[in-house]
Protein backbone atom coordinates (compact mmCIF):
# COMPACT_ATOMS: atom_id res chain seq x y z
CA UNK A 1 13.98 -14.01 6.13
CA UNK A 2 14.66 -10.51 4.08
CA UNK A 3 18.15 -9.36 3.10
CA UNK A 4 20.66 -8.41 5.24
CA UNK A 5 20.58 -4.73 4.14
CA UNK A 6 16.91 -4.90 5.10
CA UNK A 7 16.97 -6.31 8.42
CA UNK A 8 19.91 -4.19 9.51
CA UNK A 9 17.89 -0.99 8.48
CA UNK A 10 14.92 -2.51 10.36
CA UNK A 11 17.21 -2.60 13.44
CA UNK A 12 18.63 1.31 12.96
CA UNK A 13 15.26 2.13 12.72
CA UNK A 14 14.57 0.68 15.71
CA UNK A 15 17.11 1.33 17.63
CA UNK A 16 16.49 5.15 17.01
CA UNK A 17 13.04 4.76 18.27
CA UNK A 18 14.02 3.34 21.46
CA UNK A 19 16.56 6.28 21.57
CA UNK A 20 13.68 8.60 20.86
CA UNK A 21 11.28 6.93 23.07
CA UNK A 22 14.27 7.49 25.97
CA UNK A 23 13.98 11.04 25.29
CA UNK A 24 10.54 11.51 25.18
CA UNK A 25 9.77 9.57 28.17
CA UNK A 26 13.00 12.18 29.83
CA UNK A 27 10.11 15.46 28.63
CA UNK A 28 6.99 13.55 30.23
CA UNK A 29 7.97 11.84 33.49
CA UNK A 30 7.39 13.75 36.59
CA UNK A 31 10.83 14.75 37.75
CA UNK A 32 10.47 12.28 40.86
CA UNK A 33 10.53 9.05 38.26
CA UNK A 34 13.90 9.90 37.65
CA UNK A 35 15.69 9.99 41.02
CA UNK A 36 19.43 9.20 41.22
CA UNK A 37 17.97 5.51 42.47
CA UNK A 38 16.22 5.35 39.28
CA UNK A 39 19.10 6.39 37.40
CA UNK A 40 21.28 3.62 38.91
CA UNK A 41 18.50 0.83 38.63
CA UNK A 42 18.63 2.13 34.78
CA UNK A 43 22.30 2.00 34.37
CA UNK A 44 23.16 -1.14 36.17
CA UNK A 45 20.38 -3.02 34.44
CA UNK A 46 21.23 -1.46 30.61
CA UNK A 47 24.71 -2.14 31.75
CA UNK A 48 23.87 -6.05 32.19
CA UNK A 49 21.97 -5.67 29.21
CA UNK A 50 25.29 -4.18 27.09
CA UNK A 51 26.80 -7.74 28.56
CA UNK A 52 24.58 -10.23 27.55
CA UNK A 53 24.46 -8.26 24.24
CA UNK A 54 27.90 -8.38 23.50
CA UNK A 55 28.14 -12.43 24.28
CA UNK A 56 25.23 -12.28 22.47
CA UNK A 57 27.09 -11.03 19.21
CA UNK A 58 29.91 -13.00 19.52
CA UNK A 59 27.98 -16.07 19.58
CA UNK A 60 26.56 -14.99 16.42
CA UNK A 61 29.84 -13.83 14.71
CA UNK A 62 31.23 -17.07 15.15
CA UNK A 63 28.60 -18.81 14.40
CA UNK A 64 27.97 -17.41 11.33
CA UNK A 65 31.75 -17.58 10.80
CA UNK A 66 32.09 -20.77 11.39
CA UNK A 67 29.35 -21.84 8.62
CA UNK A 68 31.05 -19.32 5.93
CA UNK A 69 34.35 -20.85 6.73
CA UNK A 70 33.05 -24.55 6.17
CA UNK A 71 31.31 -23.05 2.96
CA UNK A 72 34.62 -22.64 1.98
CA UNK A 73 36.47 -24.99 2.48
CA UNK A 74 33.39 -27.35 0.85
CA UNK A 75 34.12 -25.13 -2.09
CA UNK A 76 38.03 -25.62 -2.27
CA UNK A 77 37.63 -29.69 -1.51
CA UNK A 78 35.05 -29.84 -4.61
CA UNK A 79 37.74 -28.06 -6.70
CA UNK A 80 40.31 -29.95 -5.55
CA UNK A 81 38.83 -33.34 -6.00
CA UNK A 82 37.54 -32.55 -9.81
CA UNK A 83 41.30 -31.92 -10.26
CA UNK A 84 42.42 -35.16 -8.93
CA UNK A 85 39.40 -36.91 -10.82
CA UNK A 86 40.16 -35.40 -14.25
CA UNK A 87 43.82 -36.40 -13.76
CA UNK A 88 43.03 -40.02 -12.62
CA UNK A 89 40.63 -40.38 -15.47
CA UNK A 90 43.54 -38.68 -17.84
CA UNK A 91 46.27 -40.96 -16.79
CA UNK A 92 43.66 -43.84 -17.56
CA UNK A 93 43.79 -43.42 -21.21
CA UNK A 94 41.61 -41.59 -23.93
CA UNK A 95 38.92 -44.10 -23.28
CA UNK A 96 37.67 -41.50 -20.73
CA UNK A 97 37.25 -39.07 -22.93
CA UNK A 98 33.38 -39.28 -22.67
CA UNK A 99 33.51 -39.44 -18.99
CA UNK A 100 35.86 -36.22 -19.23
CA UNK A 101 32.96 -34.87 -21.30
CA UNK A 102 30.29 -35.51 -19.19
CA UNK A 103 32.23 -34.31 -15.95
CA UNK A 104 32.92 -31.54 -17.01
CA UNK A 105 28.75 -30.66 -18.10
CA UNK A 106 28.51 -32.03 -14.74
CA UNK A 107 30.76 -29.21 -12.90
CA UNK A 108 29.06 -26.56 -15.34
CA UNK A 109 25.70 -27.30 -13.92
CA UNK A 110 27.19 -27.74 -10.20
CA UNK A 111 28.73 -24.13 -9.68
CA UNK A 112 25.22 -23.02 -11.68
CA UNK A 113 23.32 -24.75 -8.89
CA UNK A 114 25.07 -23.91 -5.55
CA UNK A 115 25.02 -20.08 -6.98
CA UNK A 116 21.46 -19.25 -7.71
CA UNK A 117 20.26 -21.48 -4.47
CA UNK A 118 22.55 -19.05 -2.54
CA UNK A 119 20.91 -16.33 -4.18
CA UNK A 120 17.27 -17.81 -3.78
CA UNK A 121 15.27 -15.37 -1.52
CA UNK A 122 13.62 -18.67 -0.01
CA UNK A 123 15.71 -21.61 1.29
CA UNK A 124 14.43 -25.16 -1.40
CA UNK A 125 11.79 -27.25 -0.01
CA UNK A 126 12.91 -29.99 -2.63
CA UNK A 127 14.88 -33.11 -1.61
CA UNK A 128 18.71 -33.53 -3.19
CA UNK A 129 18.71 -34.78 -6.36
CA UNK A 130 22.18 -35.58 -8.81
CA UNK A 131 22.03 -33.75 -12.11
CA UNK A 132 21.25 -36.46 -15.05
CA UNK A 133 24.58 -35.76 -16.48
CA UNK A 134 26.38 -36.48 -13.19
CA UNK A 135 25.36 -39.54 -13.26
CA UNK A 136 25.96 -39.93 -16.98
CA UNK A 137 29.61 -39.52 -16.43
CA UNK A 138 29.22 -42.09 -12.94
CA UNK A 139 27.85 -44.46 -15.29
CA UNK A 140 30.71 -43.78 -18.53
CA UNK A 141 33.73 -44.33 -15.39
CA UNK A 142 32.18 -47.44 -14.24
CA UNK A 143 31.71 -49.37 -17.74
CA UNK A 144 35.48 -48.60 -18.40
CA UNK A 145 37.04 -51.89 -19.03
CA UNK A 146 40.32 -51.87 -17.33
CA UNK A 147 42.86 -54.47 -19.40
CA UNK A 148 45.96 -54.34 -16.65
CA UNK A 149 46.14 -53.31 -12.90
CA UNK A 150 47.37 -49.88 -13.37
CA UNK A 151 44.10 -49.01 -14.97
CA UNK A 152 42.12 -51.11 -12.68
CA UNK A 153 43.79 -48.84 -10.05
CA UNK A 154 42.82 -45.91 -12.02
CA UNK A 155 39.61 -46.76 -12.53
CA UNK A 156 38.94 -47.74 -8.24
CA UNK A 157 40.56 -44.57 -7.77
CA UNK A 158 38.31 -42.75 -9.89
CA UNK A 159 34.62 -43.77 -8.83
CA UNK A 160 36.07 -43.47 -4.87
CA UNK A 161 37.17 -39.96 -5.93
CA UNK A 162 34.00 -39.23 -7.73
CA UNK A 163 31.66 -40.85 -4.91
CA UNK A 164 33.66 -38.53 -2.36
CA UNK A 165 32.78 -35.34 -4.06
CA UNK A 166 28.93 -36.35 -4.20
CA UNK A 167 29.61 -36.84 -0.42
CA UNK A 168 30.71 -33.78 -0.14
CA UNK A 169 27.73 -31.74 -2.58
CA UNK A 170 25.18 -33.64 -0.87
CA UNK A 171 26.90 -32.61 3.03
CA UNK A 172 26.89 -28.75 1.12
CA UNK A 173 23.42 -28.79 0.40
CA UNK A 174 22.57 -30.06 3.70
CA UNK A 175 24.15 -27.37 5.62
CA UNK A 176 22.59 -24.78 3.29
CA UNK A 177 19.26 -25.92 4.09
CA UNK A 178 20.24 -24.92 8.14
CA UNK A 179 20.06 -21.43 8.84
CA UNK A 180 23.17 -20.85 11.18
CA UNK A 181 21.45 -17.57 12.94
CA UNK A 182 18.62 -18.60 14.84
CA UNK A 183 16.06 -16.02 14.05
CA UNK A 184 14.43 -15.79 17.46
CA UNK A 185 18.47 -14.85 18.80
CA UNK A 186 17.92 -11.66 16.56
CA UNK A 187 14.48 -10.69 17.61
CA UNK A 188 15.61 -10.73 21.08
CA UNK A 189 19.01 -8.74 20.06
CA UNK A 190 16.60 -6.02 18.56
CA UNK A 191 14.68 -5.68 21.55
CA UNK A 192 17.89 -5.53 24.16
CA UNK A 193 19.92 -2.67 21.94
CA UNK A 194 16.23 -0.91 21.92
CA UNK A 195 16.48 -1.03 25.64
CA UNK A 196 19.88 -0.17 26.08
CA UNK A 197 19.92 2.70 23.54
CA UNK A 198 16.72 4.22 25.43
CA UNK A 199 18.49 3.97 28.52
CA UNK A 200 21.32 6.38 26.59
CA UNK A 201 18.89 9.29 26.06
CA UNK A 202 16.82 8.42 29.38
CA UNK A 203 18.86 10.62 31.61
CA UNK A 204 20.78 12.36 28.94
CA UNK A 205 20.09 15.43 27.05
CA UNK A 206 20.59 15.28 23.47
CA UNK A 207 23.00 17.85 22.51
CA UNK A 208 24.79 17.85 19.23
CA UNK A 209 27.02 15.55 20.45
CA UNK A 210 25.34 13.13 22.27
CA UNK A 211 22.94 12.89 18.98
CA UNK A 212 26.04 12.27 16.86
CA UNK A 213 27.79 9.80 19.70
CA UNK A 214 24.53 7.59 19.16
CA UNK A 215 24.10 7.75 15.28
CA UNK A 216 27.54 6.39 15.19
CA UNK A 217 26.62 3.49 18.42
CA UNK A 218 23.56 2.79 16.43
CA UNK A 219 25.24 2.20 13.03
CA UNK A 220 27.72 -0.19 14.49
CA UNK A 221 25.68 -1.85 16.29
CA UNK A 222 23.19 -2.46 12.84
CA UNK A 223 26.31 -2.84 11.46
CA UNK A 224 27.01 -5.88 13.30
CA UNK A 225 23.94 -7.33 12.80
CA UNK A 226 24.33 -6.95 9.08
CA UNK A 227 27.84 -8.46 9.28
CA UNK A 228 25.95 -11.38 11.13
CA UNK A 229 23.44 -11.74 7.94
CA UNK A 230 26.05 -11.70 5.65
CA UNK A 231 28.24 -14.38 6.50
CA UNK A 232 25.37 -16.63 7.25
CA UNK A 233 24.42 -16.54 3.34
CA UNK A 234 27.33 -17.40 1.52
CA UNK A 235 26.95 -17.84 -1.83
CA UNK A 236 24.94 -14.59 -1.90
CA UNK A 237 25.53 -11.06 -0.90
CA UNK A 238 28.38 -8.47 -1.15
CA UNK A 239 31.24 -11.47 0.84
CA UNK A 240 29.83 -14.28 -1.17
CA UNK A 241 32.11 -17.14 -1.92
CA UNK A 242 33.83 -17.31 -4.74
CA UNK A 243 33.27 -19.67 -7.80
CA UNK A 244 37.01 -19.24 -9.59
CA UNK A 245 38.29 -22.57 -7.63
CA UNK A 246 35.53 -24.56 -9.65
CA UNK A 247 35.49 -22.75 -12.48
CA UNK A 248 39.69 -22.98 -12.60
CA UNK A 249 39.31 -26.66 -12.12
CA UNK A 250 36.82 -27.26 -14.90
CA UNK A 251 40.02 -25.71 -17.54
CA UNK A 252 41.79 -28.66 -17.65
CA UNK A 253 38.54 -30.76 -18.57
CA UNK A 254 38.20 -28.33 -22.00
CA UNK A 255 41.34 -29.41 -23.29
């Protein structure tokens, strides 16, 4: 799929030729094609049209929504649990100093990774694999040798936490690999705001202002559509997520 900014200029464009092709069929049809029954046939079904359009959008707004907002949240849990791990493995002693190391390498590579898939003009192919130095520092946590129960505590604590956030990366890349906007729901959007903007200048003549009215209609309604595109890529694109939680989080591993 091309960028946002692309595929909302694809549907201005379009939408201008249907508004154009509304006009010109207005100059060519015999005057008898466009009867007061043809006008209302034209207005109640562009009118339907505007409807299914509109539930159409909102679907897609919220669907697209939706995925940013569990984006997100994936995001702050990550940070949040490399927080917890770091002070587990800190309260454990300096034997986890290597761990410490290794984790934070591990977080280094991790915001490198989500970031330029997100930016990736084609979604990966490639199955989910952990970095080497994740599972460098897995290994370093589980050959700690615990010698009394509040580090054998620490250390349980520690490879649960650690498991849960590779839960959690491996859910992350998962739902980036589904697109949340259907593409065939846009093609079909295209063609109904065609329709419905040809039905505008179909039995209207465009003055000044009705030319300016449906620049304006026509540049929302891309607008929305690029809105749509937007929010369905998060990590890329002018509301991409931001990496400061994981970055914050990996500050207390450099002490």
């Amino acid at each position: 799929m091309s960028g946002p900014v692309a595929l909302s200029l694809m549907t201005l464009a379009a939408i201008i030729l249907g508004t154009l092709l509304g006009a010109f069929l207005r100059y060519r049809l015999p005057s008898r094609h466009l009867s007061d029954d043809s006008k209302d046939v034209v207005r109640l079904g562009s009118a339907l049209l505007a409807t299914i359009s509109a539930l159409v959008i909102s679907l897609l707004i919220s669907s697209a929504k939706s995925s940013y907002d569990t984006q997100v949240n994936r995001v702050r849990q990550l940070a949040s649990s490399v927080i917890l791990l770091n002070q587990t493995l800190e309260r454990y002693g300096s034997e986890t100093n290597e761990a410490r190391e290794y984790l934070r390498r591990a977080i280094d590579e991790l915001v490198e990774r989500i970031w330029r898939q997100g930016t990736s003009k084609q979604k990966s192919t490639t199955p989910y694999v952990p970095t080497t130095v994740a599972e460098l520092a897995f290994e370093k946590i589980a050959e700690l040798s615990p010698r009394n129960d509040a580090q054998q505590f620490l250390k349980n604590r520690a490879m649960q936490i650690f498991l849960e956030i590779a839960q959690s990366r491996f859910l992350q890349f998962v739902e980036g690999r589904i697109d949340p906007i259907p593409f065939p729901f846009l093609i079909v959007l295209l063609f109904w705001l065609t329709i419905i903007f040809a039905s505008f200048s179909l039995f209207s003549r465009l003055n000044p202002i009705n030319v300016a009215a449906l620049l304006v209609f026509a540049i929302s309604a891309s607008g929305a559509v690029f809105l749509i595109l937007e929010l369905s890529q998060p990590f890329a694109g002018l509301m991409k997520i931001s990496d400061a939680p994981l970055l914050d989080a990996l500050a207390p591993l450099k002490r």
